[in-house]
PDB file of N, CA and C in Angstrom:
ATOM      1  N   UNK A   1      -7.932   5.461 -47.642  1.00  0.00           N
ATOM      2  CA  UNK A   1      -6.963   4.966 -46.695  1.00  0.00           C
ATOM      3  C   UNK A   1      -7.280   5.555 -45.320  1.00  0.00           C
ATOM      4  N   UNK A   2      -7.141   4.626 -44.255  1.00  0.00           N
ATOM      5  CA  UNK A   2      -7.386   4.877 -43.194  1.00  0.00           C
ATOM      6  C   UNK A   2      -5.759   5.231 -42.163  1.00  0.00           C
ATOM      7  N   UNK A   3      -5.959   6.254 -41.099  1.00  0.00           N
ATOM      8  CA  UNK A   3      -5.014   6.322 -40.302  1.00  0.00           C
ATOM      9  C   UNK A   3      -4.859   5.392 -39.297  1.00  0.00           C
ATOM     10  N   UNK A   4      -3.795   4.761 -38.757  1.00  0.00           N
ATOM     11  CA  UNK A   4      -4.255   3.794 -37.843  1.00  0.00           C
ATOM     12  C   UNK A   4      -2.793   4.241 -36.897  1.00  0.00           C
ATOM     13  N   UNK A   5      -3.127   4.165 -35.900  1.00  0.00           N
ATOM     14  CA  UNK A   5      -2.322   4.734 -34.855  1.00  0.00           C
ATOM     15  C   UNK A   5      -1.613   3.023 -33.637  1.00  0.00           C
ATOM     16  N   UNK A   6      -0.473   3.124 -32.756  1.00  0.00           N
ATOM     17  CA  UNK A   6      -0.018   1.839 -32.239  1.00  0.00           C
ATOM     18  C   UNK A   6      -1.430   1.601 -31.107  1.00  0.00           C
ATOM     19  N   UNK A   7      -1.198   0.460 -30.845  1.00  0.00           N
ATOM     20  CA  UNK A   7      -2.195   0.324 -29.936  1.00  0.00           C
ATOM     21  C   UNK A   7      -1.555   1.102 -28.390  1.00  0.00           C
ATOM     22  N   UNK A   8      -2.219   0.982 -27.520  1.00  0.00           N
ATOM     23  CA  UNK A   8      -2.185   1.439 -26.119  1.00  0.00           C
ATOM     24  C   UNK A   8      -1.638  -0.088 -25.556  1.00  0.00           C
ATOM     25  N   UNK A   9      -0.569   0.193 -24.684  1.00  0.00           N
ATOM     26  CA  UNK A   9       0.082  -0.951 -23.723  1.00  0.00           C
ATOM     27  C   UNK A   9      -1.363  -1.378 -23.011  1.00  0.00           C
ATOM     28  N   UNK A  10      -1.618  -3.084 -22.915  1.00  0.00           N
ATOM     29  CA  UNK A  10      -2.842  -3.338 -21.972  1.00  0.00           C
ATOM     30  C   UNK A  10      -2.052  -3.869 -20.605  1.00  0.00           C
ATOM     31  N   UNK A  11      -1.032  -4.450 -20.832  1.00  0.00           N
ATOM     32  CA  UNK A  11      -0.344  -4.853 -19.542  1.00  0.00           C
ATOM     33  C   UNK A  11       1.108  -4.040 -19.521  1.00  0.00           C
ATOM     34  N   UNK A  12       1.371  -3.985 -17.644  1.00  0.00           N
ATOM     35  CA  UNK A  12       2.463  -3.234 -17.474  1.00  0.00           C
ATOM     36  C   UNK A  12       3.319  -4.488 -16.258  1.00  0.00           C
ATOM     37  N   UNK A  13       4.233  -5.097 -17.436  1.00  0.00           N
ATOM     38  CA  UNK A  13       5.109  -5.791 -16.022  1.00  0.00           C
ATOM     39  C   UNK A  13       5.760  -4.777 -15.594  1.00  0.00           C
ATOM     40  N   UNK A  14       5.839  -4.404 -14.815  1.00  0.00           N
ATOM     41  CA  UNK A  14       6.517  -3.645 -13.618  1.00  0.00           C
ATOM     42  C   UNK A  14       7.880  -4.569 -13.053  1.00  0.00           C
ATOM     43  N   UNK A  15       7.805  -6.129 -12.585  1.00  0.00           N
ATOM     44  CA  UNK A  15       9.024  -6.655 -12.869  1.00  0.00           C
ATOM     45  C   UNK A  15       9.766  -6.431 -13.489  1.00  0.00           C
ATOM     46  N   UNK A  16       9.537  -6.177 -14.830  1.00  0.00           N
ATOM     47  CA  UNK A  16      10.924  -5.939 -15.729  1.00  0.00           C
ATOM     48  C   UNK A  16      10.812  -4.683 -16.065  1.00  0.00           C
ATOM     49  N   UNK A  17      10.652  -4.032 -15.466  1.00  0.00           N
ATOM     50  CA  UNK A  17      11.056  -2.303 -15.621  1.00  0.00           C
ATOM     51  C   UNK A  17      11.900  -2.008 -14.331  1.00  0.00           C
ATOM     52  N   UNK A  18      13.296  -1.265 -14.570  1.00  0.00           N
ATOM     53  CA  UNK A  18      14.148  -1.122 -13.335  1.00  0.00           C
ATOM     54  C   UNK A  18      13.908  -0.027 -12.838  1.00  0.00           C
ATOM     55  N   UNK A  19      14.246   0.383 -11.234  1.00  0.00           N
ATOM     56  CA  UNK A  19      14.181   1.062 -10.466  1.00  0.00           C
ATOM     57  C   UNK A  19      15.191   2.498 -11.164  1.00  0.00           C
ATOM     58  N   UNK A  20      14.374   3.241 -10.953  1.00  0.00           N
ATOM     59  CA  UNK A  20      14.819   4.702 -10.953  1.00  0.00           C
ATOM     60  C   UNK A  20      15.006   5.519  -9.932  1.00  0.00           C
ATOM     61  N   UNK A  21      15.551   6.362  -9.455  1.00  0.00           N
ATOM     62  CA  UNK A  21      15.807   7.057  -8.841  1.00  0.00           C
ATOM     63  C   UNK A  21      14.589   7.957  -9.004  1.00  0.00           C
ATOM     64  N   UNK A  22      13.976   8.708  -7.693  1.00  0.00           N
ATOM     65  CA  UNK A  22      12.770   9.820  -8.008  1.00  0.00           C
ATOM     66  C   UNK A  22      13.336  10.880  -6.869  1.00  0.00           C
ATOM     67  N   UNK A  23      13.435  11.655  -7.394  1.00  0.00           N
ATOM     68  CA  UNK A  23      13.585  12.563  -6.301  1.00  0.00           C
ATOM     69  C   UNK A  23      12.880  14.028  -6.152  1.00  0.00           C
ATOM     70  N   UNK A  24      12.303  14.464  -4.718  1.00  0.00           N
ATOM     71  CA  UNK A  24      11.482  15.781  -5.336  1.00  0.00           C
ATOM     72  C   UNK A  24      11.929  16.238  -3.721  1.00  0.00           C
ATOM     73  N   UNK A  25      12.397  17.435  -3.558  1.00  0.00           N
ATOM     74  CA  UNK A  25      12.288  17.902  -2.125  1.00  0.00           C
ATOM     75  C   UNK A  25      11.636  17.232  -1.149  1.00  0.00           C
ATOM     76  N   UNK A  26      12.474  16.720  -0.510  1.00  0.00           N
ATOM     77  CA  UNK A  26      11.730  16.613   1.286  1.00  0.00           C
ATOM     78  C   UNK A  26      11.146  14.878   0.652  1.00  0.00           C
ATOM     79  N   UNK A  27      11.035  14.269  -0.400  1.00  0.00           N
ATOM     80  CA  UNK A  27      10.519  12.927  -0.741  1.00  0.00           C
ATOM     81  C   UNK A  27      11.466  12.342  -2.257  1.00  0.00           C
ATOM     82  N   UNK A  28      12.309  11.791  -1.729  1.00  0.00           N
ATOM     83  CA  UNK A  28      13.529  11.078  -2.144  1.00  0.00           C
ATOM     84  C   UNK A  28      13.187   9.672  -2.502  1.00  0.00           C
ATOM     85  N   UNK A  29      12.881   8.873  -3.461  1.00  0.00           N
ATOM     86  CA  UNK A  29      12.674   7.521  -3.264  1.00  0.00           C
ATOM     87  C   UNK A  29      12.781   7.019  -4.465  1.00  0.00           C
ATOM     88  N   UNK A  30      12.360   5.373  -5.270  1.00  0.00           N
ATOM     89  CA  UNK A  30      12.654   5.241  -6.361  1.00  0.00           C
ATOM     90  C   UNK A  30      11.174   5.316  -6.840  1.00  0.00           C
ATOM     91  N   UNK A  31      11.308   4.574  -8.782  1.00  0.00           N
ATOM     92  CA  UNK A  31      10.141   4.596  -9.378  1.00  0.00           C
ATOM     93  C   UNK A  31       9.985   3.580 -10.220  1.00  0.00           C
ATOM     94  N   UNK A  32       9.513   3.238 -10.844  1.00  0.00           N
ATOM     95  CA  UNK A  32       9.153   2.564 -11.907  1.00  0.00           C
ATOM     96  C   UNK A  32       8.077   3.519 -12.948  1.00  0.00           C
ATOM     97  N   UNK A  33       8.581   3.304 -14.013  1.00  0.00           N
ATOM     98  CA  UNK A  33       8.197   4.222 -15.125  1.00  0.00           C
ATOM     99  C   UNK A  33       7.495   3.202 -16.303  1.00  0.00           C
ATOM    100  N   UNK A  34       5.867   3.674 -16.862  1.00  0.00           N
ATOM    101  CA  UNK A  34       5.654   3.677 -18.101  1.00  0.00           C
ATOM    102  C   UNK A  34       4.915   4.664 -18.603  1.00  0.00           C
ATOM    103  N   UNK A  35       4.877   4.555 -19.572  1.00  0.00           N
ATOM    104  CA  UNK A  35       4.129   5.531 -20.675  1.00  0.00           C
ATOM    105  C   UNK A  35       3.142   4.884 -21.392  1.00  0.00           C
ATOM    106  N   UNK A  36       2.044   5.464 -21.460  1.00  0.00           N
ATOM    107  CA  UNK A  36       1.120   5.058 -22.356  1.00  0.00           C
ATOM    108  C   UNK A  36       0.169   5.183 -22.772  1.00  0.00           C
ATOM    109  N   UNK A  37      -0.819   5.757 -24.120  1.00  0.00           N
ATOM    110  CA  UNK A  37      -1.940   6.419 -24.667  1.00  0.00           C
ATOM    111  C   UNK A  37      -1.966   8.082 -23.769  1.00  0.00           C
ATOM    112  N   UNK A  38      -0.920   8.541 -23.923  1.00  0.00           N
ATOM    113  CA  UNK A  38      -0.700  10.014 -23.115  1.00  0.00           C
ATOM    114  C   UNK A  38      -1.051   9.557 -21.553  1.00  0.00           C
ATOM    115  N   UNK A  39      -0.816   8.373 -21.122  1.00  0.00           N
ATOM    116  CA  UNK A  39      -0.624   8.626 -19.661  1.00  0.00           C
ATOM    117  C   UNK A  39       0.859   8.247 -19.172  1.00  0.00           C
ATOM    118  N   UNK A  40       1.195   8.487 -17.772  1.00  0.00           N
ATOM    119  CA  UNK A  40       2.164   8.584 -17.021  1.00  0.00           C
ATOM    120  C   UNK A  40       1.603   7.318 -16.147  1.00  0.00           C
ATOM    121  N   UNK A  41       2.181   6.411 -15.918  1.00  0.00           N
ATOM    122  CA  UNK A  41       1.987   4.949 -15.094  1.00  0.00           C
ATOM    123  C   UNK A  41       3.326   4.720 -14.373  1.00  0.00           C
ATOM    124  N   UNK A  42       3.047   4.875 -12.581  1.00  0.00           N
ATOM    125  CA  UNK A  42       4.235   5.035 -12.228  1.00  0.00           C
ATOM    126  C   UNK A  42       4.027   3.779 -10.599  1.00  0.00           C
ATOM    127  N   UNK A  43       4.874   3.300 -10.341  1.00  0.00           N
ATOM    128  CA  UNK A  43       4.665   2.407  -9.068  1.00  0.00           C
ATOM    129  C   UNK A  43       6.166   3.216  -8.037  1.00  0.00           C
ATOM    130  N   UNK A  44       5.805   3.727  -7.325  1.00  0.00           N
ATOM    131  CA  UNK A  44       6.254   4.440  -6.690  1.00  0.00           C
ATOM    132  C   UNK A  44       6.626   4.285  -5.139  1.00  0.00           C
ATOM    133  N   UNK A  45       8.530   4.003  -4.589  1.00  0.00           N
ATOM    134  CA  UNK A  45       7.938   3.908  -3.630  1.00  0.00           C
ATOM    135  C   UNK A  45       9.066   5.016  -2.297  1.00  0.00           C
ATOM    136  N   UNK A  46       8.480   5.124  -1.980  1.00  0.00           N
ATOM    137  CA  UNK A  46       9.065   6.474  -0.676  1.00  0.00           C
ATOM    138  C   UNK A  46       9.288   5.994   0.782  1.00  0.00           C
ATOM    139  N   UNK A  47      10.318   6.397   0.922  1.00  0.00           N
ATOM    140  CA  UNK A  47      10.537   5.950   2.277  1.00  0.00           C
ATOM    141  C   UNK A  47       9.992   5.966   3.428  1.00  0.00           C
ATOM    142  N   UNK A  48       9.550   5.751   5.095  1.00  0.00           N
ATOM    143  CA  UNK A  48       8.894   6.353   6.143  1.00  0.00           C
ATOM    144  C   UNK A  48       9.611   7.760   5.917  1.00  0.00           C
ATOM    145  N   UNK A  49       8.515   8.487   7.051  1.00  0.00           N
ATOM    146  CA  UNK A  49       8.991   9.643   6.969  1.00  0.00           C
ATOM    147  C   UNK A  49       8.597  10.850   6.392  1.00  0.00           C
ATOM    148  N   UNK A  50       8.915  10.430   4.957  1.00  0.00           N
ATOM    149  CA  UNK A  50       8.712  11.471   3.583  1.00  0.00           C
ATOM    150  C   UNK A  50       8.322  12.369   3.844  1.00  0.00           C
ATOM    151  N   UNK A  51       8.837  13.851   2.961  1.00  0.00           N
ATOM    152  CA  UNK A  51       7.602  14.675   3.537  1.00  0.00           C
ATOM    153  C   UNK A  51       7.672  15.904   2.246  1.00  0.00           C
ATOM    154  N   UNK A  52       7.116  16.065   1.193  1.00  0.00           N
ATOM    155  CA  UNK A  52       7.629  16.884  -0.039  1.00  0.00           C
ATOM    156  C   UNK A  52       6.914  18.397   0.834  1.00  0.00           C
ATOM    157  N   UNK A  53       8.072  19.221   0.156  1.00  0.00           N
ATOM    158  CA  UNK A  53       8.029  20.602   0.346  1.00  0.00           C
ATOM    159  C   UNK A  53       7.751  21.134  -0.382  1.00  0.00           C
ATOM    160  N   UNK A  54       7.568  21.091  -1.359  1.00  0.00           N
ATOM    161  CA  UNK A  54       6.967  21.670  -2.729  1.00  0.00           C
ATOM    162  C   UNK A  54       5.164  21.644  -3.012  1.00  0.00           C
ATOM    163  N   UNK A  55       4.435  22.384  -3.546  1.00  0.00           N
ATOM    164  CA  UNK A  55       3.246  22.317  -4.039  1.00  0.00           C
ATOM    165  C   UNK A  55       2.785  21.266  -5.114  1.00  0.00           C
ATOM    166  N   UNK A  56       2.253  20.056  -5.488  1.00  0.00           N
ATOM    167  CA  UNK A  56       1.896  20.069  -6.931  1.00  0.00           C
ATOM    168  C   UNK A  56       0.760  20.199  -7.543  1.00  0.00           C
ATOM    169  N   UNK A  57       0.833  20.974  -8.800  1.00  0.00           N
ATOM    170  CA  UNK A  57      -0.723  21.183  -8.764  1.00  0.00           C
ATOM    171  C   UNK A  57      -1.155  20.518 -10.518  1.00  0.00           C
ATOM    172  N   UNK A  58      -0.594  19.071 -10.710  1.00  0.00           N
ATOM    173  CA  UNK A  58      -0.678  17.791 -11.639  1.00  0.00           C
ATOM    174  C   UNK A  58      -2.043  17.182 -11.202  1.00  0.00           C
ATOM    175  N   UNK A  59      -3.211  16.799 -11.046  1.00  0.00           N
ATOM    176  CA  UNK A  59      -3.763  15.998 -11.105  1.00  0.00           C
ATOM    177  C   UNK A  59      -3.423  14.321 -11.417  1.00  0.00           C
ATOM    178  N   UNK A  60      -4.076  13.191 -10.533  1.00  0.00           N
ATOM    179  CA  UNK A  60      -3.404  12.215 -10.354  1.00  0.00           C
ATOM    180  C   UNK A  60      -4.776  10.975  -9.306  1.00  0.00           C
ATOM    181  N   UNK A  61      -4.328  10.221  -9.868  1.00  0.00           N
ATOM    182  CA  UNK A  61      -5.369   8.827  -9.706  1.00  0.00           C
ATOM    183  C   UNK A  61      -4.248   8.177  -9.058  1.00  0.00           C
ATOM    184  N   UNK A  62      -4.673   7.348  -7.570  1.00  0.00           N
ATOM    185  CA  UNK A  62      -3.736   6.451  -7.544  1.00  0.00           C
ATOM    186  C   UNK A  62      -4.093   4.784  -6.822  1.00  0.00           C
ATOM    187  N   UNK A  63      -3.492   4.245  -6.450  1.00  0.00           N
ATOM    188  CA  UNK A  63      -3.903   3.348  -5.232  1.00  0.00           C
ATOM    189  C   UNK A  63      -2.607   3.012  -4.425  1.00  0.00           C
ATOM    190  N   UNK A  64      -3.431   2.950  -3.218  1.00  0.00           N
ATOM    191  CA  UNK A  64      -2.225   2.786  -2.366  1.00  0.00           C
ATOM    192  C   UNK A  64      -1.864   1.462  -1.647  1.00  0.00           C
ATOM    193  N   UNK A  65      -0.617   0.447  -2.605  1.00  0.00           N
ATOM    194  CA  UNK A  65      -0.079  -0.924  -1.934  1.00  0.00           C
ATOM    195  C   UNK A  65       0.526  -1.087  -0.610  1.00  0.00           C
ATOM    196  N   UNK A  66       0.837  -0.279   0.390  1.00  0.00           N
ATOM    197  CA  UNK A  66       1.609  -0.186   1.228  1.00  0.00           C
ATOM    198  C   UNK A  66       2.225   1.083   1.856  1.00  0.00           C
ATOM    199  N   UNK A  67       1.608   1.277   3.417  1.00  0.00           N
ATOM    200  CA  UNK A  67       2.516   2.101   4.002  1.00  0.00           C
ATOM    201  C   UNK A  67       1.002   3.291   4.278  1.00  0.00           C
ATOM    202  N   UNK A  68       0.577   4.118   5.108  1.00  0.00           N
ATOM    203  CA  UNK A  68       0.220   5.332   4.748  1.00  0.00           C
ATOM    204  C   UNK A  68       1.066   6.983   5.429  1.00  0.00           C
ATOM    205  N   UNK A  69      -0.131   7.543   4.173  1.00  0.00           N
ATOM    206  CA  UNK A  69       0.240   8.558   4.210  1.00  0.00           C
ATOM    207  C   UNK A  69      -0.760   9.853   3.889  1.00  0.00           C
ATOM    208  N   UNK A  70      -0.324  10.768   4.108  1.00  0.00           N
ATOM    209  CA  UNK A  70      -1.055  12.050   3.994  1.00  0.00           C
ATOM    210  C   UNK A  70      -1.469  12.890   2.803  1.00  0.00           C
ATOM    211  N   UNK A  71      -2.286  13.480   2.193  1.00  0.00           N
ATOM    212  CA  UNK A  71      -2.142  14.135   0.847  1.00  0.00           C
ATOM    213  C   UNK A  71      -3.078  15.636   1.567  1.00  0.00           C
ATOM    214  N   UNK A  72      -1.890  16.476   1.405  1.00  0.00           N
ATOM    215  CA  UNK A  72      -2.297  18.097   2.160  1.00  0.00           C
ATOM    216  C   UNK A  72      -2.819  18.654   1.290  1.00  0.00           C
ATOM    217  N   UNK A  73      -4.084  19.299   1.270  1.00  0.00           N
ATOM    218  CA  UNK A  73      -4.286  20.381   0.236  1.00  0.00           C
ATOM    219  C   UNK A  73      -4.636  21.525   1.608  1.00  0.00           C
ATOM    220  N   UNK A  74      -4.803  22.541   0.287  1.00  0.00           N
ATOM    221  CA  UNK A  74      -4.582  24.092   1.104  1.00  0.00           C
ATOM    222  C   UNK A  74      -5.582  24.472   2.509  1.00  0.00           C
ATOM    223  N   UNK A  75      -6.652  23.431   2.291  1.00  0.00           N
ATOM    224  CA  UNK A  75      -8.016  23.732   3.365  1.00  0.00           C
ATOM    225  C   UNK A  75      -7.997  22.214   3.860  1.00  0.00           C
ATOM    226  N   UNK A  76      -7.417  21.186   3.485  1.00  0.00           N
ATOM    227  CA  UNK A  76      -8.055  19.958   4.695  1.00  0.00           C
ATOM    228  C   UNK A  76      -6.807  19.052   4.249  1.00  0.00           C
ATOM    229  N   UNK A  77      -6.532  17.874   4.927  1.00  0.00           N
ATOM    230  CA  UNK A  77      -5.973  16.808   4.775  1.00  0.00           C
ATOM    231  C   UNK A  77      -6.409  15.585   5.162  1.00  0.00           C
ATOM    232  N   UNK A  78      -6.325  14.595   3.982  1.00  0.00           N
ATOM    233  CA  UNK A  78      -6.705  13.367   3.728  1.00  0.00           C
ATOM    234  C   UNK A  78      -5.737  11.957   4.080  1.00  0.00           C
ATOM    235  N   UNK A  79      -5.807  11.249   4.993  1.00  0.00           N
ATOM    236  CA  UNK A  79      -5.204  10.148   5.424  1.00  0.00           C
ATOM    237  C   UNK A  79      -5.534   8.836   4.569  1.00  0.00           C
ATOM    238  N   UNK A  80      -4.946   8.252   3.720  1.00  0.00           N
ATOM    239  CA  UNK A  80      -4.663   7.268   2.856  1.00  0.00           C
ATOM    240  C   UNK A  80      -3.718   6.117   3.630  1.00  0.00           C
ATOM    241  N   UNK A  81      -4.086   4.737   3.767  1.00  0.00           N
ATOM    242  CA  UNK A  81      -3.764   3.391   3.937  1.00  0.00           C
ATOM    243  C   UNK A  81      -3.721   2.577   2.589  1.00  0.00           C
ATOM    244  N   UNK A  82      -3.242   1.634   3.275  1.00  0.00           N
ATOM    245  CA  UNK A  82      -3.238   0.377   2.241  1.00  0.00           C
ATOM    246  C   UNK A  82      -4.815   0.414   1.848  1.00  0.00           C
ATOM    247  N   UNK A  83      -5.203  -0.159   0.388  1.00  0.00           N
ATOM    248  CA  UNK A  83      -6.326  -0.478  -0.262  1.00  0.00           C
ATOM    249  C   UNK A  83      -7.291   0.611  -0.293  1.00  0.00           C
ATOM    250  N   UNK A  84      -6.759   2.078  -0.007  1.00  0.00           N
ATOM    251  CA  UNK A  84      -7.831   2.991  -0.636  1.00  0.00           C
ATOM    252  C   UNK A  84      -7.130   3.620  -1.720  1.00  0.00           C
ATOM    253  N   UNK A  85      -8.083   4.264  -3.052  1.00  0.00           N
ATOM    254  CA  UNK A  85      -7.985   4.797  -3.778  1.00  0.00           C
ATOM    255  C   UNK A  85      -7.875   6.342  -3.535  1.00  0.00           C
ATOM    256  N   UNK A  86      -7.236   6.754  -4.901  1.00  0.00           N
ATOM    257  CA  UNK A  86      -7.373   8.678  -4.463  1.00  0.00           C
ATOM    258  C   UNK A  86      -7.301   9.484  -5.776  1.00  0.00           C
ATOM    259  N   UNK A  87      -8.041  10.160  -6.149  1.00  0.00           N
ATOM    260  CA  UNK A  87      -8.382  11.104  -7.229  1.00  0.00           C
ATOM    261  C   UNK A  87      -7.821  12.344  -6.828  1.00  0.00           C
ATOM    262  N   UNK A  88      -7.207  13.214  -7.603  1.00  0.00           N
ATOM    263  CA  UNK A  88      -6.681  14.449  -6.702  1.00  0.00           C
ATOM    264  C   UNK A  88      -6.774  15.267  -7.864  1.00  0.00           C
ATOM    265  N   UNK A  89      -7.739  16.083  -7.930  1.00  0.00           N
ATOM    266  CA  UNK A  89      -8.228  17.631  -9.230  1.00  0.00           C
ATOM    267  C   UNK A  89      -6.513  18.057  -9.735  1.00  0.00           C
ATOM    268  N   UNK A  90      -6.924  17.994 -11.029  1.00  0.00           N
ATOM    269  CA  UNK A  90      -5.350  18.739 -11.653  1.00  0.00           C
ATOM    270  C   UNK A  90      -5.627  20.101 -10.750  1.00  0.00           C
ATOM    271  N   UNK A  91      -6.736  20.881 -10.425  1.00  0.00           N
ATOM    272  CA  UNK A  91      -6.941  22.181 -10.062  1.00  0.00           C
ATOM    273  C   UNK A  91      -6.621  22.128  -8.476  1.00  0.00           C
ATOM    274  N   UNK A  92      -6.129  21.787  -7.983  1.00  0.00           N
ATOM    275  CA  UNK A  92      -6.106  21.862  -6.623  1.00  0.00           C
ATOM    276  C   UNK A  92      -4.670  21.571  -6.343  1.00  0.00           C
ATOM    277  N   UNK A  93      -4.295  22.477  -5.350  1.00  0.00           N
ATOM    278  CA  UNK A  93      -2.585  22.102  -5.155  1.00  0.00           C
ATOM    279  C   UNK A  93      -2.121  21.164  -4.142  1.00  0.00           C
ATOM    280  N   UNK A  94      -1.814  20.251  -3.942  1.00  0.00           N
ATOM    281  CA  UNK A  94      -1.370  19.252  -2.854  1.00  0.00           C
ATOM    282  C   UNK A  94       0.256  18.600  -2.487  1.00  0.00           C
ATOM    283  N   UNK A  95       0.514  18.162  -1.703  1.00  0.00           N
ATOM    284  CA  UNK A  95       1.465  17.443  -1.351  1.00  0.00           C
ATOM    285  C   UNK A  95       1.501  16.306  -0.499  1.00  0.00           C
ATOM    286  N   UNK A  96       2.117  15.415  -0.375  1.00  0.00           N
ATOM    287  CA  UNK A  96       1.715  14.156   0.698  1.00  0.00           C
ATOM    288  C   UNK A  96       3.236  14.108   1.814  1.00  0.00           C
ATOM    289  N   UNK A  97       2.490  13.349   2.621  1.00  0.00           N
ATOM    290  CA  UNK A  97       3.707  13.516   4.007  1.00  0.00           C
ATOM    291  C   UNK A  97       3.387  11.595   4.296  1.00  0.00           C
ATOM    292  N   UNK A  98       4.470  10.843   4.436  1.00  0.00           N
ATOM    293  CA  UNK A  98       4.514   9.552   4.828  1.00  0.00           C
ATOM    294  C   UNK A  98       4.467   9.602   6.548  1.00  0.00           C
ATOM    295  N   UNK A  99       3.949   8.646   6.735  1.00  0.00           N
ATOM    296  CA  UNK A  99       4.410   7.997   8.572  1.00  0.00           C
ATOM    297  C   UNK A  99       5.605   8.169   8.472  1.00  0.00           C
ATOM    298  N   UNK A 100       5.978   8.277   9.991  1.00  0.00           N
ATOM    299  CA  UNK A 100       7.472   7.795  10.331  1.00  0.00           C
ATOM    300  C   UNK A 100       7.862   6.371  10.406  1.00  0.00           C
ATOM    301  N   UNK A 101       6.584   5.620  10.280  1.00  0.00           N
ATOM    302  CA  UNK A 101       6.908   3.872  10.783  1.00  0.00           C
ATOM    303  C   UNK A 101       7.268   3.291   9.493  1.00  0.00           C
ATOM    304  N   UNK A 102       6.842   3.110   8.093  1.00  0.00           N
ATOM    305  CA  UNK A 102       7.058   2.557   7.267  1.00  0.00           C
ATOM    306  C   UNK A 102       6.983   3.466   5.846  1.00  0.00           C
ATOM    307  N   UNK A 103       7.488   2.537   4.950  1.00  0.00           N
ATOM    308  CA  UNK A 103       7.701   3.203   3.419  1.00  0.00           C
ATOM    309  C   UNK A 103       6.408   3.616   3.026  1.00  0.00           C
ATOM    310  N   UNK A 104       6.240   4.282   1.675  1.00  0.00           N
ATOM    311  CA  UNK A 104       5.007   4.278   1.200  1.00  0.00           C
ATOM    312  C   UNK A 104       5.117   3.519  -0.188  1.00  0.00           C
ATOM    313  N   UNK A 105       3.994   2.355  -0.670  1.00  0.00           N
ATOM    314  CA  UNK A 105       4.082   2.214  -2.164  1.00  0.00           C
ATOM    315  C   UNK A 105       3.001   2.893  -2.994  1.00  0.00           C
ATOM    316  N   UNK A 106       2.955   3.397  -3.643  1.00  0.00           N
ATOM    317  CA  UNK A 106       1.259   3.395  -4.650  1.00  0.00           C
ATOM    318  C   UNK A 106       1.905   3.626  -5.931  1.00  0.00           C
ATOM    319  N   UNK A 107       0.705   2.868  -6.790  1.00  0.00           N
ATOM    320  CA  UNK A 107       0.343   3.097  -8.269  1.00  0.00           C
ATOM    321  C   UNK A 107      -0.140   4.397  -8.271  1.00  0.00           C
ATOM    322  N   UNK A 108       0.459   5.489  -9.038  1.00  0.00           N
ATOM    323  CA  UNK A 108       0.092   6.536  -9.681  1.00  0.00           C
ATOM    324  C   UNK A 108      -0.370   6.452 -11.461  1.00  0.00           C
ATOM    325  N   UNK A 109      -1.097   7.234 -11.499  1.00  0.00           N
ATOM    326  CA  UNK A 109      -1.612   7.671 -12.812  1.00  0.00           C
ATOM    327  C   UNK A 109      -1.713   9.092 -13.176  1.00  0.00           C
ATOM    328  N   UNK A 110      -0.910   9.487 -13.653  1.00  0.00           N
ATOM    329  CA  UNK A 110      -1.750  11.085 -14.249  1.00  0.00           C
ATOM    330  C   UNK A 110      -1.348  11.378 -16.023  1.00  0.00           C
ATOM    331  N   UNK A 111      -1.407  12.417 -16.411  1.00  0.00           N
ATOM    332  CA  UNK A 111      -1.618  12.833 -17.788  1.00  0.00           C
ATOM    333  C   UNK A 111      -0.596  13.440 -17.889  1.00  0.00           C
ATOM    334  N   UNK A 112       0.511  13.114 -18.597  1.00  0.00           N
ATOM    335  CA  UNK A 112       1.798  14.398 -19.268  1.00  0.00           C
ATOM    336  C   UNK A 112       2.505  13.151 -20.496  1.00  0.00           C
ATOM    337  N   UNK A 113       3.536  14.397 -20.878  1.00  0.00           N
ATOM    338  CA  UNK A 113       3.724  13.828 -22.303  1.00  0.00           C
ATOM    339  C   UNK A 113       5.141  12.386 -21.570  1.00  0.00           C
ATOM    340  N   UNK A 114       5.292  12.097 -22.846  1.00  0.00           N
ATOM    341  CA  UNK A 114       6.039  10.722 -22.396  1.00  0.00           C
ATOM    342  C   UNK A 114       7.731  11.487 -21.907  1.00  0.00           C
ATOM    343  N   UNK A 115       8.229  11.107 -21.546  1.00  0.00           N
ATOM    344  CA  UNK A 115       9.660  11.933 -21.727  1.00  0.00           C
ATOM    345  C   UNK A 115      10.805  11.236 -22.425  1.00  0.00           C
TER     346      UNK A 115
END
């Protein structure tokens, strides 16, 4: 006998998943939430402005639909727009800061358990 485990979600409507509340110091905004094959799949979106006060040091894949913004690490900072991608080392500590002119959206990805 073989073990056979569920499959992995291949599509994520995001339409029919409702808005959540996200909130983290200094970056207040909503989310959209899935889970799946141990990842975290999140469409995320933050207001102009934003600006988290906190460190995180999660590793995280994303792309960015709308709005830019900043991602600080301890020695340089990286300016992100619409249609670039961003890899960010679980080992490295960062935070992001939005424009004052518009929201921010991006698809996030990273690794934690489901909640």
């Amino acid at each position: 006998m073989t073990a056979t485990t569920a499959p992995a979600v291949v599509g994520i409507d995001f339409d029919d998943i409702p808005w959540e509340k996200w909130d983290k110091p200094g970056a207040e905004g909503r989310v959209k939430l899935a889970y799946t094959g141990g990842l975290r799949v999140r469409l995320l979106e933050l207001p102009a402005g934003f600006n988290e006060e906190h460190w995180c040091e999660r590793g995280h894949q994303g792309y960015v639909l709308q709005g830019e913004f900043t991602i600080h690490f301890d020695n340089r900072s990286v300016p992100c727009r619409p249609g670039m991608g961003f890899v960010i080392p679980g080992d490295e500590r960062h935070r992001s800061q939005g424009s004052d002119s518009e929201p921010t959206v991006v698809y996030v990805v990273d690794q934690v358990p489901a909640a």
